[in-house]
C-alpha atoms as a PDB file:
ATOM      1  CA  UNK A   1     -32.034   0.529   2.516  1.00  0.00           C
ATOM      2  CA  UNK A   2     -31.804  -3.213   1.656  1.00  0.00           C
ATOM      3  CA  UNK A   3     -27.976  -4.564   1.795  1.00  0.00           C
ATOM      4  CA  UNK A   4     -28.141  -5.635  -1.594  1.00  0.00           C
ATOM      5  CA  UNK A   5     -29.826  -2.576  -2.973  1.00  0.00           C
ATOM      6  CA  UNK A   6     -26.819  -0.285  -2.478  1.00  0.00           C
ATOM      7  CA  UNK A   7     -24.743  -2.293  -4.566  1.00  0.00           C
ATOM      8  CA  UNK A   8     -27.385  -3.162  -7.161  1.00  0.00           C
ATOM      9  CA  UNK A   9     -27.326   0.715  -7.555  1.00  0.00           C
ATOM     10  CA  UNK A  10     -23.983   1.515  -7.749  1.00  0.00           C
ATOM     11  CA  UNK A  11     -23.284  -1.122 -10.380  1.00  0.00           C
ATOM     12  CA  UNK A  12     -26.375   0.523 -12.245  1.00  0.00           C
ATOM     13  CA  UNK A  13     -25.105   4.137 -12.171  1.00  0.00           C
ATOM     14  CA  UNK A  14     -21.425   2.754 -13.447  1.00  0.00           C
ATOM     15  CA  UNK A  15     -23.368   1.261 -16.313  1.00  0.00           C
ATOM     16  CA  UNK A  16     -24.983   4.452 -16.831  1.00  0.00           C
ATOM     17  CA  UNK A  17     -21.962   5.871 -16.920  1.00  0.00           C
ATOM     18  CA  UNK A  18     -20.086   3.676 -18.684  1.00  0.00           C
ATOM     19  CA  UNK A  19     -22.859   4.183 -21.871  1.00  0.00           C
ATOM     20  CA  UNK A  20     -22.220   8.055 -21.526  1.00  0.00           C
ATOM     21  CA  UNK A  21     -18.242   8.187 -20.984  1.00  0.00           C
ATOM     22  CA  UNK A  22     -17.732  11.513 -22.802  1.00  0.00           C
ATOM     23  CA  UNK A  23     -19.647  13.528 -20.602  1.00  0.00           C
ATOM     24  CA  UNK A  24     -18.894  11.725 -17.304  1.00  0.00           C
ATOM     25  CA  UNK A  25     -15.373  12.551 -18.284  1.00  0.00           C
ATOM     26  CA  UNK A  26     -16.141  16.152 -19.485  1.00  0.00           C
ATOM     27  CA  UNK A  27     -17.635  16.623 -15.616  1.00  0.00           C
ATOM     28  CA  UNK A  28     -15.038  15.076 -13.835  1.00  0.00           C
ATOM     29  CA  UNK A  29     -12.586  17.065 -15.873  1.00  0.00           C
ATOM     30  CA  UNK A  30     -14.815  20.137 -14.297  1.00  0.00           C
ATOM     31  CA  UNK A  31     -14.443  18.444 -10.959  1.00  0.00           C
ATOM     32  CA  UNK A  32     -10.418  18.417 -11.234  1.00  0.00           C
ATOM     33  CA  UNK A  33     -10.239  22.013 -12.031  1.00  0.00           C
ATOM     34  CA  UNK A  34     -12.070  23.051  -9.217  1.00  0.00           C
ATOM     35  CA  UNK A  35     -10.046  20.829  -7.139  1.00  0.00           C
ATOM     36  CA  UNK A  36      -7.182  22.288  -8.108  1.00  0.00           C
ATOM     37  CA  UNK A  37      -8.305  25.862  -8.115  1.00  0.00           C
ATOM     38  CA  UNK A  38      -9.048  25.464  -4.192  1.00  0.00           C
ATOM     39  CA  UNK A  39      -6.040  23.578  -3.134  1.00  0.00           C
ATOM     40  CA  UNK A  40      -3.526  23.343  -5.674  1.00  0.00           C
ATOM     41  CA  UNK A  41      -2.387  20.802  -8.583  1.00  0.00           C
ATOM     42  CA  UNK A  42      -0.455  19.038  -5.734  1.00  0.00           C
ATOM     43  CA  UNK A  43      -2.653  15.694  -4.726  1.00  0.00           C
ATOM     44  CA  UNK A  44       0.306  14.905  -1.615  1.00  0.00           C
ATOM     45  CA  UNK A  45      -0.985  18.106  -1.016  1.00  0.00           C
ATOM     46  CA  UNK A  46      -4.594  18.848  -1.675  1.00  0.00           C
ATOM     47  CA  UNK A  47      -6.827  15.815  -0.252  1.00  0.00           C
ATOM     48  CA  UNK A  48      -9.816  16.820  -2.264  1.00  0.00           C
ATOM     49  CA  UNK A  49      -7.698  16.098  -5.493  1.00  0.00           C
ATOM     50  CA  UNK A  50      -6.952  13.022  -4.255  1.00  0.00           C
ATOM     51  CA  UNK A  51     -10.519  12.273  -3.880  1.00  0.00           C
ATOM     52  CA  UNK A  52     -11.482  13.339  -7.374  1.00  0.00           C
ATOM     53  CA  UNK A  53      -8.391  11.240  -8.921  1.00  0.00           C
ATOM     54  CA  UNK A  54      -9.900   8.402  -7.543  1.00  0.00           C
ATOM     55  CA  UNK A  55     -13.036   9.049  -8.234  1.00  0.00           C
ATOM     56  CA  UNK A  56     -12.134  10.146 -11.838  1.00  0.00           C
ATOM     57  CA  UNK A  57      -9.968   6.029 -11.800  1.00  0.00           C
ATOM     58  CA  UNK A  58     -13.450   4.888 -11.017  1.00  0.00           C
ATOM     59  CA  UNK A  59     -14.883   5.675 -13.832  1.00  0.00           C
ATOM     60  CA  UNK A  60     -12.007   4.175 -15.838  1.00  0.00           C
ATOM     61  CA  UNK A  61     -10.679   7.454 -16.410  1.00  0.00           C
ATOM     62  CA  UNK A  62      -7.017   6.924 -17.657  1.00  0.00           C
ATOM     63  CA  UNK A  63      -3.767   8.321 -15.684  1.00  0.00           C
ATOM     64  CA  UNK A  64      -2.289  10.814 -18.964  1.00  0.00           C
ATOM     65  CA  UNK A  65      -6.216  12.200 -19.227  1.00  0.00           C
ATOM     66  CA  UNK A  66      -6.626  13.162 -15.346  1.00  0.00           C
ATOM     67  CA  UNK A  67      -2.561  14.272 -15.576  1.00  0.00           C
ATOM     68  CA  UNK A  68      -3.697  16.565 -18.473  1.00  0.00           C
ATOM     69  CA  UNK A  69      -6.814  17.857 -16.811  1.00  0.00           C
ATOM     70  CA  UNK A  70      -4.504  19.113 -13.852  1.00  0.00           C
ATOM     71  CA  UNK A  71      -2.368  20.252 -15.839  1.00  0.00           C
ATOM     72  CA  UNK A  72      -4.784  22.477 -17.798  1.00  0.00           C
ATOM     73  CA  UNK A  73      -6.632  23.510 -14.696  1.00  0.00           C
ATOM     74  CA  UNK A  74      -3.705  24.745 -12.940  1.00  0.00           C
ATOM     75  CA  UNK A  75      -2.411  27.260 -16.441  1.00  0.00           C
ATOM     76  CA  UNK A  76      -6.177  28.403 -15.920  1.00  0.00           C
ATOM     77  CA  UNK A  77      -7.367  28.883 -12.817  1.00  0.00           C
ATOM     78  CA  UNK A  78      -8.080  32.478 -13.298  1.00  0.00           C
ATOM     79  CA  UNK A  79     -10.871  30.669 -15.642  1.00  0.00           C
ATOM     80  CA  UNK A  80     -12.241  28.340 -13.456  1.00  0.00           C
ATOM     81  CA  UNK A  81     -15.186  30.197 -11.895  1.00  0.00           C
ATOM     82  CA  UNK A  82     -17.818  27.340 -10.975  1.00  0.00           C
ATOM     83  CA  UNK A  83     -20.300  27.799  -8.177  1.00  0.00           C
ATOM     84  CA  UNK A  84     -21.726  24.728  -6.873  1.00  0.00           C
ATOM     85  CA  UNK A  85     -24.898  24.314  -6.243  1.00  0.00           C
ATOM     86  CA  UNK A  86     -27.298  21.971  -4.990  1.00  0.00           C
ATOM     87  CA  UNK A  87     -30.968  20.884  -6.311  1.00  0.00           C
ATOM     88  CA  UNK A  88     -33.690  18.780  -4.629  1.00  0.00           C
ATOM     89  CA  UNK A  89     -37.064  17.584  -6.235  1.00  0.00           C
ATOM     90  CA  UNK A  90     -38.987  14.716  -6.762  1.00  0.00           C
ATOM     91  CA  UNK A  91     -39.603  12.312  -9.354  1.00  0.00           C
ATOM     92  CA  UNK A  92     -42.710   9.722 -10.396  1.00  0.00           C
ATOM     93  CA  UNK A  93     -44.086   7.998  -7.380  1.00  0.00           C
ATOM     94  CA  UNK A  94     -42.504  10.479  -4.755  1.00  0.00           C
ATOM     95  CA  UNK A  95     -38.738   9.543  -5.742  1.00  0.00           C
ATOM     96  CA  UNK A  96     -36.580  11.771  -3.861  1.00  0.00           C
ATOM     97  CA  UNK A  97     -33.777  13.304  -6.117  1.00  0.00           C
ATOM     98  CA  UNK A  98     -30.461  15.371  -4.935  1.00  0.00           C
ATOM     99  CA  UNK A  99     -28.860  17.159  -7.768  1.00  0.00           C
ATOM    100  CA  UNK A 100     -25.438  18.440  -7.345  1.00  0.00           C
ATOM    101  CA  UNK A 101     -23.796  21.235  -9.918  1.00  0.00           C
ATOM    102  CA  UNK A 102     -20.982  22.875 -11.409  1.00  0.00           C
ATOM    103  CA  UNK A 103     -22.108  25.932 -12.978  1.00  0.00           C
ATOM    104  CA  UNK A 104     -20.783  29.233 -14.375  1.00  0.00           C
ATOM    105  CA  UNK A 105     -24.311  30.830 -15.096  1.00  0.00           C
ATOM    106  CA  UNK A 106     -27.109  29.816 -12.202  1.00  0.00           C
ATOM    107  CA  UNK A 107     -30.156  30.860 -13.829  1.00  0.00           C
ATOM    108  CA  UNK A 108     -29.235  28.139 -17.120  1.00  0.00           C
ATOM    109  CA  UNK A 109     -28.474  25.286 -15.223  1.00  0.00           C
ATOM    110  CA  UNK A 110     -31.815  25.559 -13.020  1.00  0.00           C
ATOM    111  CA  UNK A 111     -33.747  26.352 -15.671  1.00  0.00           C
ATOM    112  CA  UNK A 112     -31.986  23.011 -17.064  1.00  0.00           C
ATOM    113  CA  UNK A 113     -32.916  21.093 -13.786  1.00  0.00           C
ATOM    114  CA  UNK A 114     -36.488  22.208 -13.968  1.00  0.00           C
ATOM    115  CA  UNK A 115     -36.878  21.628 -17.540  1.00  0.00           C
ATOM    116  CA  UNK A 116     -35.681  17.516 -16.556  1.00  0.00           C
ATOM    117  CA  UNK A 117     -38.000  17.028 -13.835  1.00  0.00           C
ATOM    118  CA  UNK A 118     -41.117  18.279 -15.960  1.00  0.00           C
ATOM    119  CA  UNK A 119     -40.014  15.925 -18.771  1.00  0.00           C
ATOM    120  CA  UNK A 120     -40.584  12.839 -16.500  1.00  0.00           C
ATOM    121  CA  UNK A 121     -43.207  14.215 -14.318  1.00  0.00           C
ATOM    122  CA  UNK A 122     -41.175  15.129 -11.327  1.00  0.00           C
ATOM    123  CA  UNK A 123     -40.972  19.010 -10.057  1.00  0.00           C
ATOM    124  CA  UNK A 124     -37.964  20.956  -8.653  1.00  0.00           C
ATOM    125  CA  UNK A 125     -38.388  21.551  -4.302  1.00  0.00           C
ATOM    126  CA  UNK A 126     -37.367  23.945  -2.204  1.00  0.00           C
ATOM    127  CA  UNK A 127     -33.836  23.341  -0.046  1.00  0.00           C
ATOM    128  CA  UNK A 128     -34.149  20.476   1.909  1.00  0.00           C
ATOM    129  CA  UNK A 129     -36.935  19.184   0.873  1.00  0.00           C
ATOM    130  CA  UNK A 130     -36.020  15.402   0.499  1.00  0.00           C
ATOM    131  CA  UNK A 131     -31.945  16.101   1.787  1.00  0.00           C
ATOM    132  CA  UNK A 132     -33.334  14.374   4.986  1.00  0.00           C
ATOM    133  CA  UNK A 133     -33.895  11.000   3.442  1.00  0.00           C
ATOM    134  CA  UNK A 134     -30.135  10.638   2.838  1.00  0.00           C
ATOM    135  CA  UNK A 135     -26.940  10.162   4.616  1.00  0.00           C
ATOM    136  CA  UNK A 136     -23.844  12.652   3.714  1.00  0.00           C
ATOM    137  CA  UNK A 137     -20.859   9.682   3.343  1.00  0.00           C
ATOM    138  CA  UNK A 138     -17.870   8.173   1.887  1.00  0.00           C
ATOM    139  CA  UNK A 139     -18.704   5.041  -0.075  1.00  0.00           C
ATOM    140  CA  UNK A 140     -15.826   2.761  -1.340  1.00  0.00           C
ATOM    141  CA  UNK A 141     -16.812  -0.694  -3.650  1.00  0.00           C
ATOM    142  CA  UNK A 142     -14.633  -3.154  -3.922  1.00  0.00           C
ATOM    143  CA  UNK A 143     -15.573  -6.152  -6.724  1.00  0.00           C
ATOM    144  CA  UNK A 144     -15.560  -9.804  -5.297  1.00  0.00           C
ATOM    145  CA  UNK A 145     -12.823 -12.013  -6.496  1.00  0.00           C
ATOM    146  CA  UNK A 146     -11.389 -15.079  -5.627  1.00  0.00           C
ATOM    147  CA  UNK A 147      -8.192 -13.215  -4.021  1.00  0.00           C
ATOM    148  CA  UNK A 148      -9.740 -10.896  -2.139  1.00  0.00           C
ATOM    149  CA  UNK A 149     -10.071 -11.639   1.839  1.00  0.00           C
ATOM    150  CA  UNK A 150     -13.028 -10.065   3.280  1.00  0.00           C
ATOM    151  CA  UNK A 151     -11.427 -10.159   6.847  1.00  0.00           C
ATOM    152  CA  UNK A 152      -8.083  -8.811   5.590  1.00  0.00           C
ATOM    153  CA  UNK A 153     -10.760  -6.121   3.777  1.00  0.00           C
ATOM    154  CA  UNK A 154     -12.325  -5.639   6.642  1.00  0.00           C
ATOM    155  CA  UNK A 155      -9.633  -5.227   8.769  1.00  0.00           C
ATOM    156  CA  UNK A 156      -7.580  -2.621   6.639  1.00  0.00           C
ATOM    157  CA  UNK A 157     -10.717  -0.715   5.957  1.00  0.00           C
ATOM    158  CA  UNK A 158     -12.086  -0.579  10.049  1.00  0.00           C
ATOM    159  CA  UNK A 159      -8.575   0.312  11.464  1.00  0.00           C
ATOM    160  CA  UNK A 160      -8.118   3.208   9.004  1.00  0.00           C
ATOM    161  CA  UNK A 161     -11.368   4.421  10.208  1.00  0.00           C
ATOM    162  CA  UNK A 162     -14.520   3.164   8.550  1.00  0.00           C
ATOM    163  CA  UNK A 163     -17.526   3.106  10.423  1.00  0.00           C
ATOM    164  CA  UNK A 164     -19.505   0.278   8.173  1.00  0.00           C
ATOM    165  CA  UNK A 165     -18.462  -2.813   6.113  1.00  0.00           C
ATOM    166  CA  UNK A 166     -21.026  -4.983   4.317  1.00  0.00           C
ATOM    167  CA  UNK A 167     -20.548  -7.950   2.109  1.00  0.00           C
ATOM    168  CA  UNK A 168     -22.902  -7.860  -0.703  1.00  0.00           C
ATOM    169  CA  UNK A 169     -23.423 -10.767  -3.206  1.00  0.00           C
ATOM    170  CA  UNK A 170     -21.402  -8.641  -5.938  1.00  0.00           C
ATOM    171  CA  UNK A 171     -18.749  -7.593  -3.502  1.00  0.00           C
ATOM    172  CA  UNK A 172     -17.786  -5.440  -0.294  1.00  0.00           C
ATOM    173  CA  UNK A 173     -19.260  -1.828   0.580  1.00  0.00           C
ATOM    174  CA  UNK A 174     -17.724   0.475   3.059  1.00  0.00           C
ATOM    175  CA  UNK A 175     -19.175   3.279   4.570  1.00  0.00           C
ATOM    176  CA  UNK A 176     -17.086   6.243   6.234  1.00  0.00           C
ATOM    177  CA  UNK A 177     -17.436   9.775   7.687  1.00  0.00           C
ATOM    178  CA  UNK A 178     -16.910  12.570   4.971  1.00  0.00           C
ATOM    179  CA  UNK A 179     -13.841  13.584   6.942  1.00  0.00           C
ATOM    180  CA  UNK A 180     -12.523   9.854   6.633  1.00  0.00           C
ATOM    181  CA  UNK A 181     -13.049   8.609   3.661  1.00  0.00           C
ATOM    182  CA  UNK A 182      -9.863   9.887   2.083  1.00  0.00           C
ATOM    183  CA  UNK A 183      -7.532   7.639   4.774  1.00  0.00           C
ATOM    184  CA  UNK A 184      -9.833   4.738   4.118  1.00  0.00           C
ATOM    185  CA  UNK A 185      -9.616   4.929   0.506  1.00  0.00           C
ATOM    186  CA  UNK A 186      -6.029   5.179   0.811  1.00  0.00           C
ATOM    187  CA  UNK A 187      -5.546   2.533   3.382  1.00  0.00           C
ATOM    188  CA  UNK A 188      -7.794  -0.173   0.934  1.00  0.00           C
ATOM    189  CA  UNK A 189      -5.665   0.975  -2.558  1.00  0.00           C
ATOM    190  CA  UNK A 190      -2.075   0.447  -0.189  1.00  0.00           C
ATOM    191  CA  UNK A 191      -3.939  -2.773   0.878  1.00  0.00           C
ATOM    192  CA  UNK A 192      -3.665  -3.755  -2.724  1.00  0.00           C
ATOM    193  CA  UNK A 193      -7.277  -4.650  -3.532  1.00  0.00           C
ATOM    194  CA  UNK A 194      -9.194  -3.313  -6.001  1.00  0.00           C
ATOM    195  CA  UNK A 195     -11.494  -0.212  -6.131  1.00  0.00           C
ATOM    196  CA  UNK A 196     -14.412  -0.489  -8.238  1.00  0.00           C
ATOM    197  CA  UNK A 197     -15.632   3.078  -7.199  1.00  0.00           C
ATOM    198  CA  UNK A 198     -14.547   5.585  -4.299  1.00  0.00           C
ATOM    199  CA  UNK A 199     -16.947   8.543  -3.782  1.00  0.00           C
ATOM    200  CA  UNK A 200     -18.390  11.158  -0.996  1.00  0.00           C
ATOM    201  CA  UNK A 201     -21.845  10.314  -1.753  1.00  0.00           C
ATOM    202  CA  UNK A 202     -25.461  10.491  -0.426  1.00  0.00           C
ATOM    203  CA  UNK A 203     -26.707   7.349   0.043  1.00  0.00           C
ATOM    204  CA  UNK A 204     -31.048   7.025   0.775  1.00  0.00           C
ATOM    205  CA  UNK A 205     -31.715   5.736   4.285  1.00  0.00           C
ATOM    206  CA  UNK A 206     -34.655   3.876   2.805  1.00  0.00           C
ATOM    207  CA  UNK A 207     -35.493   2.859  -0.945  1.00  0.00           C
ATOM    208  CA  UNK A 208     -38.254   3.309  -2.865  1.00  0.00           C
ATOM    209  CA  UNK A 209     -39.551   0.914  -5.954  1.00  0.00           C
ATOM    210  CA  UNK A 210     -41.406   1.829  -8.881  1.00  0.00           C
ATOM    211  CA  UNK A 211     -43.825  -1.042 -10.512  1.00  0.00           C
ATOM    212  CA  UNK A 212     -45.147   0.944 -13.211  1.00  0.00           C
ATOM    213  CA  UNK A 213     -43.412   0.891 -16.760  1.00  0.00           C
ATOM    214  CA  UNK A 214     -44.268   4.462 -17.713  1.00  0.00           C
ATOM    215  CA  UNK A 215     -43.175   5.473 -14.322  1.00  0.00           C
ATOM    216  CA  UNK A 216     -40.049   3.833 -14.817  1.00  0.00           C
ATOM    217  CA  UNK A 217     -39.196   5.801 -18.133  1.00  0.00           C
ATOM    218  CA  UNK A 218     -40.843   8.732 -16.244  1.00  0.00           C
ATOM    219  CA  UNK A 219     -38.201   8.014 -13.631  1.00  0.00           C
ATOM    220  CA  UNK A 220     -35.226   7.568 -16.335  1.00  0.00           C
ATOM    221  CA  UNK A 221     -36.133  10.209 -18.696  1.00  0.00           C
ATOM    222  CA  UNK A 222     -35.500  12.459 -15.905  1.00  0.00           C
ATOM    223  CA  UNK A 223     -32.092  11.273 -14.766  1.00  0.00           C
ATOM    224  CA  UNK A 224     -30.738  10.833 -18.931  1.00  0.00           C
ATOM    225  CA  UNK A 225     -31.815  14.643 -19.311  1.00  0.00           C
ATOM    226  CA  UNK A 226     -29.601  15.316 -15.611  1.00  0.00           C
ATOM    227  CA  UNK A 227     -26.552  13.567 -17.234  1.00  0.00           C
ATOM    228  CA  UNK A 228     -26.832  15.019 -20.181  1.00  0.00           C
ATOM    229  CA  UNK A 229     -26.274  18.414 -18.665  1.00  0.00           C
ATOM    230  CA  UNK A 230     -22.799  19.454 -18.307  1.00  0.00           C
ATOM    231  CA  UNK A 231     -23.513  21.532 -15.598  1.00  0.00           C
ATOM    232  CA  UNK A 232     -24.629  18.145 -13.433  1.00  0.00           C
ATOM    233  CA  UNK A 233     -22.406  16.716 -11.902  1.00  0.00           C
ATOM    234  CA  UNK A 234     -24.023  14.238  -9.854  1.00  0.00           C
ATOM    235  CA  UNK A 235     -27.827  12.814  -9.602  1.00  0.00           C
ATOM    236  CA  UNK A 236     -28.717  10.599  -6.414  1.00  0.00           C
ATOM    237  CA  UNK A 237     -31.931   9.159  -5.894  1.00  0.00           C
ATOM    238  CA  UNK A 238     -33.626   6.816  -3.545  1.00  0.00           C
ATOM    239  CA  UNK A 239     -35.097   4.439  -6.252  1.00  0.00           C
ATOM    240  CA  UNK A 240     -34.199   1.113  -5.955  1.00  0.00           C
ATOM    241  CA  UNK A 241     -33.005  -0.027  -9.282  1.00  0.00           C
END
């Protein structure tokens, strides 16, 4: 995947979710619950929480709305009772497409998932289908700015156990293990600098372009109907944007 790709896309899916804040926040409120159901409404505590706050601080989330989300989830975890699932299909010109879910009734949200891949010409796979086109990691962005070091960046972010570090021309990606990213993430906020997202992600080992206009609004009608679903979670892709 070109170097400047990855953070082309993830400055395209924050704009994405910027224009659809409600229901980003509606899912990570989902996200939180869940968290807390499986380890508590402790983040010192529960590391996946931690993850999720950040995440949730990400997407501009503010500190009294994730507070309240915990705070709900953990008066009603005997009401929390999401499976999570995963989806894999392709879109127009043989885009490969991971869906991840929250859902409380199976057979709704794949019919759902089906329904959004027929819309843009795309059709729901079997398991593992396209899953080997992508990398399981933790992805942290940090935005560019005129007091940010990239060797103090660096630094902090290798010796707390990153395995990647990339400068981009809109700012600095690093790449961890799953089982990392959460002491990374930490190590970079404690560092003082600036997160502009922090996620475990699946990032496409190569991209692919679309050229075609109607392929392209093949290609987003699919991913508006995904995150319009409130069972969806999260939609990656190997489009290059």
């Amino acid at each position: 995947m070109a170097g400047h790709s990855k953070f082309a896309n993830i400055k395209h899916r924050k704009d994405r979710q910027d224009a659809k804040r409600g229901k980003v926040f509606t899912k990570l409120g989902r996200e939180l619950a869940v968290a807390v159901k499986t380890g508590g409404p402790d983040p010192e505590t529960n590391s996946r929480l931690r993850d999720i706050i950040a995440k949730a601080k990400g997407a501009n989330m503010a500190n009294d709305t994730i507070e309240r989300s915990i705070k709900k989830a953990a008066g009603e975890l005997d009401n929390v009772n999401y499976e999570e699932i995963t989806y894999e299909g392709y879109g127009p010109c043989g885009i490969a497409v991971i869906v991840k879910a929250l859902t409380d009734n199976r057979t709704r949200t794949v019919a759902n998932v089906r329904f959004a891949f027929a819309k843009g010409g795309g059709n729901l796979g079997q398991s593992g289908s396209v899953a080997f086109q992508f990398d399981h990691v933790g992805q942290i962005a940090v935005e560019k700015s005129d007091i940010v070091d990239e060797d103090e960046l660096m630094m902090v972010a290798l010796e707390a156990g990153a395995r990647d570090f990339a400068a981009h021309d809109e700012g600095f990606e690093i790449i961890t293990d799953p089982a990392d990213f959460s002491a990374v993430r930490e190590a970079v906020e404690a560092g003082g600098f600036a997160i502009l997202s922090a996620e475990i992600t699946m990032l496409p080992k190569l991209t692919t372009k679309i050229d075609n206009p109607e392929d392209i609004k093949k290609m987003n009608k699919i991913l508006d109907f995904l995150e319009e679903d409130d069972d969806v979670q999260d939609v990656y892709h190997n489009w290059e944007v």
